[in-house]
PDB file of N, CA and C in Angstrom:
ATOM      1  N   UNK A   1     -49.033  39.177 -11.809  1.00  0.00           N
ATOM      2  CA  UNK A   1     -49.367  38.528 -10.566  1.00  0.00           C
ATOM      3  C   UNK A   1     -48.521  37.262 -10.357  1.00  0.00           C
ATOM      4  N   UNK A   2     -48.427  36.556 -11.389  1.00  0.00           N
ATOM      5  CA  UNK A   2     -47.301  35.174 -11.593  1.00  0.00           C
ATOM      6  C   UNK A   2     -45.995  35.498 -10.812  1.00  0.00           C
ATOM      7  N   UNK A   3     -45.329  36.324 -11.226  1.00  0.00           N
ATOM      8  CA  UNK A   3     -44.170  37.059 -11.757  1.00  0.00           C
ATOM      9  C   UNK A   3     -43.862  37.044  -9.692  1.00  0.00           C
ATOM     10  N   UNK A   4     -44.999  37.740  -9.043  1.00  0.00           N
ATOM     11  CA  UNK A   4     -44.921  38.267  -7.650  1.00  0.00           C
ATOM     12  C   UNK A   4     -44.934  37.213  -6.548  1.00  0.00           C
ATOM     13  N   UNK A   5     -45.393  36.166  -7.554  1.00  0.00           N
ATOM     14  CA  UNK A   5     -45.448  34.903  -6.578  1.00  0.00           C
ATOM     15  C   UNK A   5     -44.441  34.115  -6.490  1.00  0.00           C
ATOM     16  N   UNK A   6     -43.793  33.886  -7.894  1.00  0.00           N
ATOM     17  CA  UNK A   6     -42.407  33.684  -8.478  1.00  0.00           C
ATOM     18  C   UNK A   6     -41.309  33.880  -7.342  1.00  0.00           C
ATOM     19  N   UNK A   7     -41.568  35.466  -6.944  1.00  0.00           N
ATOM     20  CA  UNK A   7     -40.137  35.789  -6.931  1.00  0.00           C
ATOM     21  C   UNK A   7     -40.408  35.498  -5.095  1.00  0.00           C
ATOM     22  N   UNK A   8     -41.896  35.378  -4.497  1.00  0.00           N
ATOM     23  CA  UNK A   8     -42.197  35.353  -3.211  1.00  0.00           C
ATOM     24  C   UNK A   8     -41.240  33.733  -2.640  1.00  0.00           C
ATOM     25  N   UNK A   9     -41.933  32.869  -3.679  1.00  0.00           N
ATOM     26  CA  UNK A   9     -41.393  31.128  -3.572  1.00  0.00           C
ATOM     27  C   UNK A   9     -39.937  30.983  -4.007  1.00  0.00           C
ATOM     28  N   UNK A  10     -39.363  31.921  -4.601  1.00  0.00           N
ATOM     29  CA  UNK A  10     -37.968  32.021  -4.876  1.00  0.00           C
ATOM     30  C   UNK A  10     -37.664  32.488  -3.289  1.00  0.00           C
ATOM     31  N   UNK A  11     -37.503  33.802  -2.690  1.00  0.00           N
ATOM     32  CA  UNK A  11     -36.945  34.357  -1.525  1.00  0.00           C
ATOM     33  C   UNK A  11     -37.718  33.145  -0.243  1.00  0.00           C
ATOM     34  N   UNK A  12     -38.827  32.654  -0.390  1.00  0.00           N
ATOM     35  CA  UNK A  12     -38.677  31.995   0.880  1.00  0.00           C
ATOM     36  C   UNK A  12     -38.028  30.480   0.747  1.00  0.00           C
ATOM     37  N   UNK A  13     -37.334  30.203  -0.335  1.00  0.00           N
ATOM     38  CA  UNK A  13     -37.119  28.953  -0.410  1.00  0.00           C
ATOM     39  C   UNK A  13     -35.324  28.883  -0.202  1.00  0.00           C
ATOM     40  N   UNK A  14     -35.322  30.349  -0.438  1.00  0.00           N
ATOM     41  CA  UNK A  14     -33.836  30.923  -0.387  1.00  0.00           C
ATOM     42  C   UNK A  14     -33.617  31.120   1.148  1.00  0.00           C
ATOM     43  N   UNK A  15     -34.509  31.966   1.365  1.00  0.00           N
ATOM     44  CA  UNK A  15     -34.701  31.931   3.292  1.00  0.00           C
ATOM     45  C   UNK A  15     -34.877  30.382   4.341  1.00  0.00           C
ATOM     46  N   UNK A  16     -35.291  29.368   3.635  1.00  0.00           N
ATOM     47  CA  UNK A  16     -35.166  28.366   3.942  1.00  0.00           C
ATOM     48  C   UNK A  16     -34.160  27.449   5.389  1.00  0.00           C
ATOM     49  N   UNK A  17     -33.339  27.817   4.391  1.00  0.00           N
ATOM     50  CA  UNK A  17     -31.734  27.323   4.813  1.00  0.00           C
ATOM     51  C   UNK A  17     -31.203  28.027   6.381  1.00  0.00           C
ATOM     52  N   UNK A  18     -31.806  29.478   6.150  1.00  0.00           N
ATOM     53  CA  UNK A  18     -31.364  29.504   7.862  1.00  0.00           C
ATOM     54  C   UNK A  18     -32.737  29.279   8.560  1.00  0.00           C
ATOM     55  N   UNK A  19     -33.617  29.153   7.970  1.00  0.00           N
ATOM     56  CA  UNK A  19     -34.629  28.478   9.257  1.00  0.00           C
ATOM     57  C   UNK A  19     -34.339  27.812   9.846  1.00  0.00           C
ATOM     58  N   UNK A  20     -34.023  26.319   8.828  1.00  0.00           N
ATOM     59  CA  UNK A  20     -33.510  25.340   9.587  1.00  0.00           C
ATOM     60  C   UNK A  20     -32.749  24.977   9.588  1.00  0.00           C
ATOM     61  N   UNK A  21     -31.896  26.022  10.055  1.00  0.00           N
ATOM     62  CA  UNK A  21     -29.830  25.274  10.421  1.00  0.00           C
ATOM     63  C   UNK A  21     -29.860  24.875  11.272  1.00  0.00           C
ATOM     64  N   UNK A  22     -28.770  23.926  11.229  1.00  0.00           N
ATOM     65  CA  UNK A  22     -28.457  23.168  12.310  1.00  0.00           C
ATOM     66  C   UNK A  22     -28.093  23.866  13.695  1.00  0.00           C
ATOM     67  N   UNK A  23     -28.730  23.777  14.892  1.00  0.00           N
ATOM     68  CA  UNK A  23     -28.151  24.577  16.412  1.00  0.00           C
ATOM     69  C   UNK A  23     -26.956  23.686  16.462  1.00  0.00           C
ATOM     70  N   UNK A  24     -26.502  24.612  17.595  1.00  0.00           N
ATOM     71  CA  UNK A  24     -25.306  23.551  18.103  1.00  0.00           C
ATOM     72  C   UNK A  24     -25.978  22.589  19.233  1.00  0.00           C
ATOM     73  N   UNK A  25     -25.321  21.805  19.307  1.00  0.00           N
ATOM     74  CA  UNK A  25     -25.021  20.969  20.139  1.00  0.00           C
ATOM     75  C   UNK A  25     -25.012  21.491  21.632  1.00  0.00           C
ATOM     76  N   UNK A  26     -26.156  20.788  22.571  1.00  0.00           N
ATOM     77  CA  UNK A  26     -26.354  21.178  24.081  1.00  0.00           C
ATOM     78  C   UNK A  26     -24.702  20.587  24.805  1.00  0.00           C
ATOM     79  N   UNK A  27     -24.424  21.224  26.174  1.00  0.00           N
ATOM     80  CA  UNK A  27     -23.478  21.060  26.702  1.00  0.00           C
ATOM     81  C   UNK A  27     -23.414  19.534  27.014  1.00  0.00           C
ATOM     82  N   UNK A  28     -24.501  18.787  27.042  1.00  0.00           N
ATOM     83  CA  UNK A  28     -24.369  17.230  27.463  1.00  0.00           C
ATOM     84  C   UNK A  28     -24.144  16.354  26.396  1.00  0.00           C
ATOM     85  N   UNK A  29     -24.725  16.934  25.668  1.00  0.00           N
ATOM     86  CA  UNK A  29     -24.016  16.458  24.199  1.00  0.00           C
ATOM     87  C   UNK A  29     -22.468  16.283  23.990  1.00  0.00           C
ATOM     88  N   UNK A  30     -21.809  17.280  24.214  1.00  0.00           N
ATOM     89  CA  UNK A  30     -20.633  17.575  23.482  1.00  0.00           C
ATOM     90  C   UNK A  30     -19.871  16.549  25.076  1.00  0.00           C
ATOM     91  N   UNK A  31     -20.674  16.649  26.205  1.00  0.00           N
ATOM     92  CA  UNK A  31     -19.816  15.953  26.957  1.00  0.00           C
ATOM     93  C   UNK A  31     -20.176  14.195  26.930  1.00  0.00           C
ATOM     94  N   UNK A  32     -20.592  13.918  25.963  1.00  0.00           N
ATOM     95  CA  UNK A  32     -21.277  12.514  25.778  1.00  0.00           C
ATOM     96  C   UNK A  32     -20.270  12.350  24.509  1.00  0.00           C
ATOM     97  N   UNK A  33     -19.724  12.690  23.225  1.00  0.00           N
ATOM     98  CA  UNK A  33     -18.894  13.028  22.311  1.00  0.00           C
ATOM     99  C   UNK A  33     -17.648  13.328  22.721  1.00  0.00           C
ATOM    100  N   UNK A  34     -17.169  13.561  23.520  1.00  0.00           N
ATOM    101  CA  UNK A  34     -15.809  13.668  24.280  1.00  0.00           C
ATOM    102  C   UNK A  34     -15.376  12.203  24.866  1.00  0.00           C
ATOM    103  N   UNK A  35     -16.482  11.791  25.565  1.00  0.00           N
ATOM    104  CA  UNK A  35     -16.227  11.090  26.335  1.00  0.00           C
ATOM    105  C   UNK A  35     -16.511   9.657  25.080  1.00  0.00           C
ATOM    106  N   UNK A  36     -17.439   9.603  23.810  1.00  0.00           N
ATOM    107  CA  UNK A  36     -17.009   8.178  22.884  1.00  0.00           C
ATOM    108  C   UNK A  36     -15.788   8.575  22.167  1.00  0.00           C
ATOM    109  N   UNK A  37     -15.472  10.480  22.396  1.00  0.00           N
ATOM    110  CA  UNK A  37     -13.991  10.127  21.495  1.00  0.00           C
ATOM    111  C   UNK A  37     -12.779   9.791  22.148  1.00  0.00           C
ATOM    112  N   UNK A  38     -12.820   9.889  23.243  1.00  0.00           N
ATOM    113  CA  UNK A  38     -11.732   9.466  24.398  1.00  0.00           C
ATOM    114  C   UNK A  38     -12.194   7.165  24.353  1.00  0.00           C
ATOM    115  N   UNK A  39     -12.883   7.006  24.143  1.00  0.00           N
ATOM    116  CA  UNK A  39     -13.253   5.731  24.216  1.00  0.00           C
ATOM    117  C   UNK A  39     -12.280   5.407  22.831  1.00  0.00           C
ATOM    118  N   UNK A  40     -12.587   5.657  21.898  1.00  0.00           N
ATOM    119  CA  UNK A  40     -12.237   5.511  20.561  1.00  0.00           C
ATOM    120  C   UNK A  40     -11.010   5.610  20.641  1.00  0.00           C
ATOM    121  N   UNK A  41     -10.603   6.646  21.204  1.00  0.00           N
ATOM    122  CA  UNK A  41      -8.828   6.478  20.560  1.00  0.00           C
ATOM    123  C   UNK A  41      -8.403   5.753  21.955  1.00  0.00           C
ATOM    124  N   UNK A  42      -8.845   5.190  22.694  1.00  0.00           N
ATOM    125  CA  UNK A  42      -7.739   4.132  23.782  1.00  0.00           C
ATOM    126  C   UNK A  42      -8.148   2.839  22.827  1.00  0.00           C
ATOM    127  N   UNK A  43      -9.361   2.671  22.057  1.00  0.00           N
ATOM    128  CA  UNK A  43      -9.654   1.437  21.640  1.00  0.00           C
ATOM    129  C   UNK A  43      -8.597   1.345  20.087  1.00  0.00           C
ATOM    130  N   UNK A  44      -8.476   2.500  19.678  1.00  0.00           N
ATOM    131  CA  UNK A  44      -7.567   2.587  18.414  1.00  0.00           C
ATOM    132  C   UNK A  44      -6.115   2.434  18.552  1.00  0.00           C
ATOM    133  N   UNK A  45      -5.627   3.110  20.477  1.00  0.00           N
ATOM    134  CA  UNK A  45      -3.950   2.533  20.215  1.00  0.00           C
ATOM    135  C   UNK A  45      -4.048   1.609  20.880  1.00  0.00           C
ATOM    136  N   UNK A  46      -4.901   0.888  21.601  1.00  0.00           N
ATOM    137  CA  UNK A  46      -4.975  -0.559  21.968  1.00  0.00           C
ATOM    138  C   UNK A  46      -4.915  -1.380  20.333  1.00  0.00           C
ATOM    139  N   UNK A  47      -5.629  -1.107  19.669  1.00  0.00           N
ATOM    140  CA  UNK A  47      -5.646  -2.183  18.259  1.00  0.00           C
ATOM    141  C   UNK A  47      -4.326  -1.593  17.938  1.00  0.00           C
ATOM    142  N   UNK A  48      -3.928  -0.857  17.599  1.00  0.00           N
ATOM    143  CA  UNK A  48      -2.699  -0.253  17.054  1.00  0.00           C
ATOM    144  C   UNK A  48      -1.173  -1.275  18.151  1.00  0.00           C
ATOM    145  N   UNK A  49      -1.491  -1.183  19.437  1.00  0.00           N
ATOM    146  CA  UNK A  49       0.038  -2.124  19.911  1.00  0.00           C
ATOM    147  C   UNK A  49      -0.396  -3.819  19.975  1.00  0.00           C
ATOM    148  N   UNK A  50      -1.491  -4.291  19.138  1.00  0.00           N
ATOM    149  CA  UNK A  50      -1.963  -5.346  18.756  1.00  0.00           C
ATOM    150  C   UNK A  50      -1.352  -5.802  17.504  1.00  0.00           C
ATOM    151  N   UNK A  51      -1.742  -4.983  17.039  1.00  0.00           N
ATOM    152  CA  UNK A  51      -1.107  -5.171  15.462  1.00  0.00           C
ATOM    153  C   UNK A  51       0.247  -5.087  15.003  1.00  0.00           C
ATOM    154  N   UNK A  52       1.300  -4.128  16.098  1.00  0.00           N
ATOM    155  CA  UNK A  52       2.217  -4.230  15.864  1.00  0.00           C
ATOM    156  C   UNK A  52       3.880  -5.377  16.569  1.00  0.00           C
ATOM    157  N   UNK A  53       2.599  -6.093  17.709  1.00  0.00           N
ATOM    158  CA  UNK A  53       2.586  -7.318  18.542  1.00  0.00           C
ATOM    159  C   UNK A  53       2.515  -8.852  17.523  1.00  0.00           C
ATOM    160  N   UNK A  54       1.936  -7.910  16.751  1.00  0.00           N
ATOM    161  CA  UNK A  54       1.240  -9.737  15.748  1.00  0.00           C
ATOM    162  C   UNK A  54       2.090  -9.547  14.580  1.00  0.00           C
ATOM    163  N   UNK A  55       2.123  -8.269  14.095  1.00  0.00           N
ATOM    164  CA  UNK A  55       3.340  -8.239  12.879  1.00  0.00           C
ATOM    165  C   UNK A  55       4.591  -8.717  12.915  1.00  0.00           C
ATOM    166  N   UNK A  56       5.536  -8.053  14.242  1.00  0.00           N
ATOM    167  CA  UNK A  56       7.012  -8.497  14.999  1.00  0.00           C
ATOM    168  C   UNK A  56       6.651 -10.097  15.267  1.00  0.00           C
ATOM    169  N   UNK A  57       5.188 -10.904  15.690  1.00  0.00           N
ATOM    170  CA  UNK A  57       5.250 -12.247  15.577  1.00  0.00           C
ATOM    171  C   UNK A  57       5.488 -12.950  14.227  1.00  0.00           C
ATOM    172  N   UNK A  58       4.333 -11.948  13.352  1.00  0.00           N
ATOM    173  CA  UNK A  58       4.995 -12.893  11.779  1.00  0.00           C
ATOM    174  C   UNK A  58       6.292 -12.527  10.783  1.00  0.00           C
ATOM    175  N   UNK A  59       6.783 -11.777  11.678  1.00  0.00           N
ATOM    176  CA  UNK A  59       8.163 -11.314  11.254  1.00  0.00           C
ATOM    177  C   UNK A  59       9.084 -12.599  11.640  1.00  0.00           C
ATOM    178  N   UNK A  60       8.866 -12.743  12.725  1.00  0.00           N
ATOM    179  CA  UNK A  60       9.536 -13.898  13.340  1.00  0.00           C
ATOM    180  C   UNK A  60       9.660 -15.207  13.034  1.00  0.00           C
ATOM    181  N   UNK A  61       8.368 -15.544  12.501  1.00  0.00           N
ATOM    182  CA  UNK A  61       8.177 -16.509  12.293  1.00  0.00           C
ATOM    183  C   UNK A  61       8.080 -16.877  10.854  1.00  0.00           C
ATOM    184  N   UNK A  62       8.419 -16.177  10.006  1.00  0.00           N
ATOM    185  CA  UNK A  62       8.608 -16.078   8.405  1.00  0.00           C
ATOM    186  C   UNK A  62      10.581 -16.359   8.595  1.00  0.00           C
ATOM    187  N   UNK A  63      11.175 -15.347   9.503  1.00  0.00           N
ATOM    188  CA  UNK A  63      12.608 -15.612   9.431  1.00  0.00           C
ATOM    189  C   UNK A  63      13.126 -16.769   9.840  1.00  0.00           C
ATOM    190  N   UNK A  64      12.281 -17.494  10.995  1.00  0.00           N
ATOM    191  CA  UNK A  64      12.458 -18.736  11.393  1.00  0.00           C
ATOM    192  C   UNK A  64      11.993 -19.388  10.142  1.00  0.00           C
ATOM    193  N   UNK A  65      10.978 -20.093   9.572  1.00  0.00           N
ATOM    194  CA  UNK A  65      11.251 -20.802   8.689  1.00  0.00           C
ATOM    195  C   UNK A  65      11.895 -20.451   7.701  1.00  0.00           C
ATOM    196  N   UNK A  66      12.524 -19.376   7.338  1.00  0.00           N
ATOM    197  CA  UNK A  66      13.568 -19.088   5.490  1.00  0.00           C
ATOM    198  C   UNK A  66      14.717 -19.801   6.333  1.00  0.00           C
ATOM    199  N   UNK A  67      14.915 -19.723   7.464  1.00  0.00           N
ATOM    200  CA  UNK A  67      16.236 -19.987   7.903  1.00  0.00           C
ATOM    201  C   UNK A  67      17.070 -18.690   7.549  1.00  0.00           C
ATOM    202  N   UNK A  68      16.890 -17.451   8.246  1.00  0.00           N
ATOM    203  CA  UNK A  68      17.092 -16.183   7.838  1.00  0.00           C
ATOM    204  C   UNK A  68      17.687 -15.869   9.308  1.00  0.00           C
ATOM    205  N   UNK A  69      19.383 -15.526   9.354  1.00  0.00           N
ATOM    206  CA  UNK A  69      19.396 -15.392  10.875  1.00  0.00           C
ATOM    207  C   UNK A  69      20.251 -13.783  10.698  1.00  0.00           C
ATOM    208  N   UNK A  70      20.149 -13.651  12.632  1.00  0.00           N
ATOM    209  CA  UNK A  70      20.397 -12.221  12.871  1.00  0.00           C
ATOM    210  C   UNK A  70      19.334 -11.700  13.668  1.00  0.00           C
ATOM    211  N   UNK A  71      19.441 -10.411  13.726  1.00  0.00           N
ATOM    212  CA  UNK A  71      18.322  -9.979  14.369  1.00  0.00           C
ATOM    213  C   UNK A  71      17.368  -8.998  13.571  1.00  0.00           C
ATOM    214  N   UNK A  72      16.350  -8.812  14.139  1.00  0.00           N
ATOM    215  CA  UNK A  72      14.892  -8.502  13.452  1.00  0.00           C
ATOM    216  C   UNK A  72      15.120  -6.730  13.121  1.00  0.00           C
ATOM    217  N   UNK A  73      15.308  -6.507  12.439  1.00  0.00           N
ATOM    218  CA  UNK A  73      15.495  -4.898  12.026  1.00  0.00           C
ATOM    219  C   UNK A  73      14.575  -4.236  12.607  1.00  0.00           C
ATOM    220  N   UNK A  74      15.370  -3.009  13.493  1.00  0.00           N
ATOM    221  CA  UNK A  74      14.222  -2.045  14.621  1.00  0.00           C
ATOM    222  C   UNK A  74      13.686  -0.894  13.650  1.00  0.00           C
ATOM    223  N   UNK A  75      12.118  -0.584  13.926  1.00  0.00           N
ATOM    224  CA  UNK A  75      12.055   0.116  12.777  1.00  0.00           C
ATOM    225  C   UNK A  75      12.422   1.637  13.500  1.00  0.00           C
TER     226      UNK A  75
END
């Protein structure tokens, strides 16, 4: 009788997993996720021509004080 119960709590614990899988995602969803990943990457190459605005500044300003002349190597 053990043995039958065993193997009952084994298969439903195994069955488990597709009970509760994950659904997909409703259509307003995925258009709410489009629209923070479109947010995200203007906010990522905005930081991105920030950073490469402030680097070419301390480029500049490291060669100005060594007293390092010429021009700034294009990458």
């Amino acid at each position: 009788m053990n043995v039958r119960i065993l193997i009952m709590s084994v298969a439903m614990a195994a069955s488990a997993g597709a009970v509760w899988a994950k659904l997909p995602a409703a259509p307003a969803d995925q258009a709410k996720a489009a629209e923070a990943k479109a947010k995200a990457d203007e906010a990522a190459k905005k930081d991105a021509d920030l950073l490469g605005k402030y680097q070419d500044k301390a480029v500049s300003n490291y060669r100005k004080n060594k007293g390092i002349r010429g021009p700034v190597p294009k990458k």
